[in-house]
N, C-alpha and C. Protein backbone atom coordinates (compact mmCIF):
# COMPACT_ATOMS: atom_id res chain seq x y z
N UNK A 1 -13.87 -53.24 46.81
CA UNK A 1 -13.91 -53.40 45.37
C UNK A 1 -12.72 -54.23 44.90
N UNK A 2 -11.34 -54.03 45.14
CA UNK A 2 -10.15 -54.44 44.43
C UNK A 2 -10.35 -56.02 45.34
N UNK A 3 -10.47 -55.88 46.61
CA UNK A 3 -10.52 -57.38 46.94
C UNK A 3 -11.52 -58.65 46.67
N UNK A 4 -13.05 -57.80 46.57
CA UNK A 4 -14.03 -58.41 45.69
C UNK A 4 -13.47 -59.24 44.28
N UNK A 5 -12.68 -58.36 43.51
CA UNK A 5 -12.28 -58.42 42.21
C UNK A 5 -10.60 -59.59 41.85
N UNK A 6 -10.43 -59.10 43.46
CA UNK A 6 -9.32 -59.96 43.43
C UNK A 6 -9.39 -61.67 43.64
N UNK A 7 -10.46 -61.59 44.55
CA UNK A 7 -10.76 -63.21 45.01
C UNK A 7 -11.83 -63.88 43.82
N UNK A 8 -12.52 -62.93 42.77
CA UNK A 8 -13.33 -63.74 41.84
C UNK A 8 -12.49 -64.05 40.97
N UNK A 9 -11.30 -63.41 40.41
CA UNK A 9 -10.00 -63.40 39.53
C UNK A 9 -9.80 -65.00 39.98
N UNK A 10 -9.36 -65.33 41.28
CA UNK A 10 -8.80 -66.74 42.00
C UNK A 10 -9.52 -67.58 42.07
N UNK A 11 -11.31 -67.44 41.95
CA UNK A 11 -11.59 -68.25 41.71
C UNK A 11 -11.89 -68.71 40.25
N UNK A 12 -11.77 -67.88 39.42
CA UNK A 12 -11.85 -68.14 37.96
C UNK A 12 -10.39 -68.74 37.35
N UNK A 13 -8.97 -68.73 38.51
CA UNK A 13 -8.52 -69.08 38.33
C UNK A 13 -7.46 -68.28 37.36
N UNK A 14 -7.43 -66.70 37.19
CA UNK A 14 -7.17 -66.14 35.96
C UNK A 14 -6.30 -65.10 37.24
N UNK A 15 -5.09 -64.93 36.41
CA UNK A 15 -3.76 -64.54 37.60
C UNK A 15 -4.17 -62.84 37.41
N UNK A 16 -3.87 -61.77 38.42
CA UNK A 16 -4.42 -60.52 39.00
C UNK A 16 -3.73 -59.52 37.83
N UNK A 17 -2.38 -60.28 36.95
CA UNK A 17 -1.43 -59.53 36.14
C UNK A 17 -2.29 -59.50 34.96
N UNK A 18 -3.31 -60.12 34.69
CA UNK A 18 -3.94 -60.15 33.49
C UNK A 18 -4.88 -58.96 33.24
N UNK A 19 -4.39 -57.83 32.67
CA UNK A 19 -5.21 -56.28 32.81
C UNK A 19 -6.21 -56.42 32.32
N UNK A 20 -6.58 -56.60 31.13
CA UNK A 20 -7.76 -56.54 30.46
C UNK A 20 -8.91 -57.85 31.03
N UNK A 21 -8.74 -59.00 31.78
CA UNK A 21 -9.68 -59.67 32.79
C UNK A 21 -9.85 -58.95 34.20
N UNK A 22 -8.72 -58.41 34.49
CA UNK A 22 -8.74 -57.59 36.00
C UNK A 22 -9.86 -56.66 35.62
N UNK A 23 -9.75 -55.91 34.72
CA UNK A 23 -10.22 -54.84 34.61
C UNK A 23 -11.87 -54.64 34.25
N UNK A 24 -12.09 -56.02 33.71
CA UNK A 24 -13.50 -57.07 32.93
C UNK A 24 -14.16 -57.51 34.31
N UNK A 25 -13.23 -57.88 34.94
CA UNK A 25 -13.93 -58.59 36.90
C UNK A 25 -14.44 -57.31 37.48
N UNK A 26 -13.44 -55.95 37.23
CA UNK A 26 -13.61 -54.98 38.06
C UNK A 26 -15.01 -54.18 37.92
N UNK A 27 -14.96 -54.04 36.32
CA UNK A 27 -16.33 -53.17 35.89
C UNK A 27 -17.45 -53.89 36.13
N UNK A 28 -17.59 -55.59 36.43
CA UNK A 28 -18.34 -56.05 36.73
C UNK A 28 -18.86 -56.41 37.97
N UNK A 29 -18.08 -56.22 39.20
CA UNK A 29 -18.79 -55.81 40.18
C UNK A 29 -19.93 -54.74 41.13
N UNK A 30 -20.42 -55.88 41.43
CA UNK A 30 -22.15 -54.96 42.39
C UNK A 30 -21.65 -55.60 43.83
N UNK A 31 -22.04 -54.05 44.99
CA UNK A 31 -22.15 -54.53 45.53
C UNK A 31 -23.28 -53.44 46.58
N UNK A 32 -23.85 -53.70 48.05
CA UNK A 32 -24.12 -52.31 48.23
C UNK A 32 -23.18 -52.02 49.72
N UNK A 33 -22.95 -51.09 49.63
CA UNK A 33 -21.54 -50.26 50.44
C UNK A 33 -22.55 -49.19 51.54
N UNK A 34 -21.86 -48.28 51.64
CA UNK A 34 -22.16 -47.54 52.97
C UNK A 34 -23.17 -46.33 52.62
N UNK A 35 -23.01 -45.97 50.59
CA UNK A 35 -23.87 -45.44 50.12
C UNK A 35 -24.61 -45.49 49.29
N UNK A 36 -24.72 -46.93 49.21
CA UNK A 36 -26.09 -47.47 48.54
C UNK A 36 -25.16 -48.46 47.60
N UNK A 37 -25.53 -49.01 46.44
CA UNK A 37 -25.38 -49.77 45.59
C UNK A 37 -24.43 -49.58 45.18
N UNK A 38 -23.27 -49.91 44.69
CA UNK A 38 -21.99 -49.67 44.09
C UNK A 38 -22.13 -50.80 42.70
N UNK A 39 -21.48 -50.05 41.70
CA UNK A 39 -21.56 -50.33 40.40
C UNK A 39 -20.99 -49.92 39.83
N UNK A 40 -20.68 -50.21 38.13
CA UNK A 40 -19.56 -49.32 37.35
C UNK A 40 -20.81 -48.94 35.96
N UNK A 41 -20.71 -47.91 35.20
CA UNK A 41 -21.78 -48.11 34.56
C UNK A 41 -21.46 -48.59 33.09
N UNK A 42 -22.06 -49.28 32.53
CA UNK A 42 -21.30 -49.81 31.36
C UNK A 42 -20.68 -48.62 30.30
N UNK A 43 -19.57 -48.59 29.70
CA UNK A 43 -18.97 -48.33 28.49
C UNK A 43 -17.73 -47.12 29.49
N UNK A 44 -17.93 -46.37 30.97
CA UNK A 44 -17.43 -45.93 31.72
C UNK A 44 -16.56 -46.45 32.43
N UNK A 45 -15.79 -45.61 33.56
CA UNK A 45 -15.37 -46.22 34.81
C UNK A 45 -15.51 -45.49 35.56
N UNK A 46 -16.85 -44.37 35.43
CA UNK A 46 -17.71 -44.04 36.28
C UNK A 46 -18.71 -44.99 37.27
N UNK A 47 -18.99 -44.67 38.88
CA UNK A 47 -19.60 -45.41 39.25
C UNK A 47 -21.13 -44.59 38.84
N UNK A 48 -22.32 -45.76 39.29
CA UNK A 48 -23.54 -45.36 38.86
C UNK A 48 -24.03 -44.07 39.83
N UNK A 49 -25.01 -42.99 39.66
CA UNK A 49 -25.53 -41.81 40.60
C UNK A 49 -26.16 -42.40 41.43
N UNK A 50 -26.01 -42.23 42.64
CA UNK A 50 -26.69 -42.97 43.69
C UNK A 50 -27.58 -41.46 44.50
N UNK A 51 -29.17 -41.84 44.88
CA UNK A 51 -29.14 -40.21 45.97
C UNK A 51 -29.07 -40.51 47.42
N UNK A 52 -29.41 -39.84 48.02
CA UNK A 52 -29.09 -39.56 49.64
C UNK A 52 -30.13 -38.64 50.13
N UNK A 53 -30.29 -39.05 51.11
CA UNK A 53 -31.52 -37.93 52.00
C UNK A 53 -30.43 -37.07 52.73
N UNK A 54 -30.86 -35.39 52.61
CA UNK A 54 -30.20 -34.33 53.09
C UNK A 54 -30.70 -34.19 54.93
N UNK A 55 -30.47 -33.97 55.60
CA UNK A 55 -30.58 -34.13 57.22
C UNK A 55 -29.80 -32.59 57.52
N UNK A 56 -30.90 -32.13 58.48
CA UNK A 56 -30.05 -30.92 59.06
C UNK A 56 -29.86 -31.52 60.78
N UNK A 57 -28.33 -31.31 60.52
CA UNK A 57 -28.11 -31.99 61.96
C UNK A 57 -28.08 -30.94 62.89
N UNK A 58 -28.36 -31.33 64.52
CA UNK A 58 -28.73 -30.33 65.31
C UNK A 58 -27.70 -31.39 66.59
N UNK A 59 -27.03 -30.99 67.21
CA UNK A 59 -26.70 -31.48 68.47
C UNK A 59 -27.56 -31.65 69.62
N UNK A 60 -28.18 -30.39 69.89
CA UNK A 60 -29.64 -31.22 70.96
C UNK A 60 -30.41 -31.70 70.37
N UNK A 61 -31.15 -31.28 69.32
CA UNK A 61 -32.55 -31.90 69.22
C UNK A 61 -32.93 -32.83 68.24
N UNK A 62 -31.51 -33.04 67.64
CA UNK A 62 -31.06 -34.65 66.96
C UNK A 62 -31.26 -34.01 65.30
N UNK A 63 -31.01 -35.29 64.61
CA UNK A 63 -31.39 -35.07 62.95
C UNK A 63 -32.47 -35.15 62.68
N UNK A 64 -32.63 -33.81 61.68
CA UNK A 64 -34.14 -33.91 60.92
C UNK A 64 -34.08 -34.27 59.22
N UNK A 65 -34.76 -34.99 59.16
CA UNK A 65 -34.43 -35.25 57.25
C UNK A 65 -35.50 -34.44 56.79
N UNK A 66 -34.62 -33.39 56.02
CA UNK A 66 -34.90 -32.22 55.34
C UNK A 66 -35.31 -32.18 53.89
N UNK A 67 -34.75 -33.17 53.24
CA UNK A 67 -34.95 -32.99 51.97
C UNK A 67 -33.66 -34.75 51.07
N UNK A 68 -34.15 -34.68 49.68
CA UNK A 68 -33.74 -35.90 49.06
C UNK A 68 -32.85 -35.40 47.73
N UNK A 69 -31.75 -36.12 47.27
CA UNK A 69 -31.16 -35.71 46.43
C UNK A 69 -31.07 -36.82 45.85
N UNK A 70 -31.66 -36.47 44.24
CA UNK A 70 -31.79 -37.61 43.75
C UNK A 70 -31.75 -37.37 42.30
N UNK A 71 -29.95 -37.77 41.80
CA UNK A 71 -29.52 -38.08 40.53
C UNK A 71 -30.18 -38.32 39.19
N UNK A 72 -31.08 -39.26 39.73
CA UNK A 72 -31.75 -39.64 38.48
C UNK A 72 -33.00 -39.09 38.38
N UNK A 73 -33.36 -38.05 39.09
CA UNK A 73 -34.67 -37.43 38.94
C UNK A 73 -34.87 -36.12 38.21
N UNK A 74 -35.93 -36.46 37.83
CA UNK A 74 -36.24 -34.66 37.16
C UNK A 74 -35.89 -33.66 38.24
N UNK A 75 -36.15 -33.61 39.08
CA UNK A 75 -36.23 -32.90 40.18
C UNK A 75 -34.74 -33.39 40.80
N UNK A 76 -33.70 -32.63 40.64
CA UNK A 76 -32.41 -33.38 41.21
C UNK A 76 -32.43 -33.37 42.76
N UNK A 77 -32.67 -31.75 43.45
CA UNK A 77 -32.62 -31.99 44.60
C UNK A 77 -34.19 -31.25 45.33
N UNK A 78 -34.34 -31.65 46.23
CA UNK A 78 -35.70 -31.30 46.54
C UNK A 78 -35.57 -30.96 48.57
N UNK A 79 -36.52 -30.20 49.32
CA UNK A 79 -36.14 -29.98 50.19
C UNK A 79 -37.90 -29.67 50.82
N UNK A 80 -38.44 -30.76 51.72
CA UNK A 80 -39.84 -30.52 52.36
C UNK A 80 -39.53 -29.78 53.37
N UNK A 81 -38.59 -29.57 54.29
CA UNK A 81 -38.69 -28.71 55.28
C UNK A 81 -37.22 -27.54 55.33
N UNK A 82 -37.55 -26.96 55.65
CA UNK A 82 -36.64 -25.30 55.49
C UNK A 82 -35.24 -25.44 56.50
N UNK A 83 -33.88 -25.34 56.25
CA UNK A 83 -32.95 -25.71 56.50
C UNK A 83 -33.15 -24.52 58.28
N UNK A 84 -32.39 -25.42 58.95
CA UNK A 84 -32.19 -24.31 60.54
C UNK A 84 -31.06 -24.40 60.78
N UNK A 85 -30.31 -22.56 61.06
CA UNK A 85 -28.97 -22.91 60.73
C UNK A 85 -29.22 -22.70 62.06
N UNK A 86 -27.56 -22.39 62.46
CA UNK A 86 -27.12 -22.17 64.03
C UNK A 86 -28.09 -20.95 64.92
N UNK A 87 -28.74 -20.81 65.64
CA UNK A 87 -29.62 -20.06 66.47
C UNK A 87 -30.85 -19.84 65.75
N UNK A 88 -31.62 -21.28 65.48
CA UNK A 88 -32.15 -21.40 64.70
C UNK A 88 -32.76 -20.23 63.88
N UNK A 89 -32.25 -19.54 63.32
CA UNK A 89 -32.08 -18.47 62.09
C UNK A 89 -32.54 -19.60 60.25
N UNK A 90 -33.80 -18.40 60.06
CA UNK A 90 -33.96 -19.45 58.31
C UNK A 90 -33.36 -19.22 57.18
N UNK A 91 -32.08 -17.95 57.75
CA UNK A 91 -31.49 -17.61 56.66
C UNK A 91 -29.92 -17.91 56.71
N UNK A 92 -29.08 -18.14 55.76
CA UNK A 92 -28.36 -18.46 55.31
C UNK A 92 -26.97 -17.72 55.78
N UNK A 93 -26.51 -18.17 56.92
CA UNK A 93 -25.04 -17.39 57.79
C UNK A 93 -24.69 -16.79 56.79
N UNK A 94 -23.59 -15.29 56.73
CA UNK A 94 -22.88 -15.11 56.40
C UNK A 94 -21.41 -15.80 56.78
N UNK A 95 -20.71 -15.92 55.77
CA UNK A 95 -18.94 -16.15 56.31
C UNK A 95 -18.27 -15.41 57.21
N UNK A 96 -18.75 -14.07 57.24
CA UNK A 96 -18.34 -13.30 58.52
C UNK A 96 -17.92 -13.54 60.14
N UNK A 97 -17.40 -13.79 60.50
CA UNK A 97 -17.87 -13.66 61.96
C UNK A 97 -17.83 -13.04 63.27
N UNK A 98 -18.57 -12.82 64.46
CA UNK A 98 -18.54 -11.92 64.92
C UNK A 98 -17.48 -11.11 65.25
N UNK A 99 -17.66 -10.14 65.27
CA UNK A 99 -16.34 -9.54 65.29
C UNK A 99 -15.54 -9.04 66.39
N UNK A 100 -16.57 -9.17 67.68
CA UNK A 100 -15.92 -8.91 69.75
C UNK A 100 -15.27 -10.07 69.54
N UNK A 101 -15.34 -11.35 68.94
CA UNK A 101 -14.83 -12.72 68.80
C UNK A 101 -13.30 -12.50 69.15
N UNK A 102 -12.26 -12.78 70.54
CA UNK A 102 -10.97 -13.23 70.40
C UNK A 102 -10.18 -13.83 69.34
N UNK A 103 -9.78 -13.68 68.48
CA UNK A 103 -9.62 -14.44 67.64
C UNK A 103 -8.19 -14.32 66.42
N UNK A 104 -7.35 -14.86 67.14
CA UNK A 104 -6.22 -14.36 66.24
C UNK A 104 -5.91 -14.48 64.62
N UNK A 105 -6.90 -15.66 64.25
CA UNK A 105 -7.20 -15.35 62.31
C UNK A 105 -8.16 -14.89 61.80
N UNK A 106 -8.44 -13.39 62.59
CA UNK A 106 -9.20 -12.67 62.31
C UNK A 106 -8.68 -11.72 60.92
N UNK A 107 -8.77 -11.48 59.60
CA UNK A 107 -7.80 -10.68 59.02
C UNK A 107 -7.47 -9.32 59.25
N UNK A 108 -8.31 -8.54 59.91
CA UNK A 108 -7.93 -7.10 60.60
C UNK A 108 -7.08 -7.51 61.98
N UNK A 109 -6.77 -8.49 62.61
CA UNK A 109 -5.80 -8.76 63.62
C UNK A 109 -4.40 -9.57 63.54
N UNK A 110 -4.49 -10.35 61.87
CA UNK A 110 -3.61 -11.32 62.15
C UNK A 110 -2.04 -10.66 61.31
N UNK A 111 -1.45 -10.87 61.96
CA UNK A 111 0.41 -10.40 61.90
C UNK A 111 1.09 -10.53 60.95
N UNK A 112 0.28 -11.15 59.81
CA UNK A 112 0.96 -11.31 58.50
C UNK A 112 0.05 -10.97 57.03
N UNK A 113 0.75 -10.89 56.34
CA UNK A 113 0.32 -10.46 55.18
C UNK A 113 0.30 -11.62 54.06
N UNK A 114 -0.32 -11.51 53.24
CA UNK A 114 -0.52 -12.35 51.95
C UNK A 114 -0.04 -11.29 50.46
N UNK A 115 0.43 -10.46 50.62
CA UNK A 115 0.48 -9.77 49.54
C UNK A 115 2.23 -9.33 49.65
């Protein structure tokens, strides 16, 4: 973005100290980046809502695209197939964890206090 903004500045010929053109080059750049379209939205210096497809990743049996999230929709986020957590279980881990687990930041094992 800043280097986009910087080299159209040079070619317009208009020096980088000039805030209110820096800032006129800046809101006016498009470009598309690593997550889709990059933009500023007018009267903001918010960028525009971009969505993304949700993927439940699996180490063996690869990524599955699960579902779409999408900003500008009635429907913000949406999900065709049912999330699989770790041992493929359809419900939702607790934060807990096991508790035979070795584990020295366990809070019933660990040597210090917070209070």
């Amino acid at each position: 973005l800043m280097v986009q903004t910087i080299n159209e500045l040079n070619q317009l010929g208009v020096s980088v100290h000039d805030n209110s053109e820096f800032m006129r080059v800046l809101r006016n750049q498009r470009f598309t980046g690593a997550t889709g379209e990059f933009r500023v939205v007018e009267g903001t210096n918010d960028r525009t809502s971009i969505g993304f497809q949700i993927y439940n990743a699996r180490h063996v049996e690869g990524n599955t695209h699960i579902g779409d999230y999408s900003p500008s929709s009635s429907t913000i986020i949406s999900f065709f197939k049912e999330v699989e957590w770790p041992g493929l279980a359809k419900a939702v881990p607790t934060d807990m964890h096991e508790s035979d687990l070795n584990c020295d930041y366990y809070k019933d094992k660990a040597d210090f206090s917070l209070t």
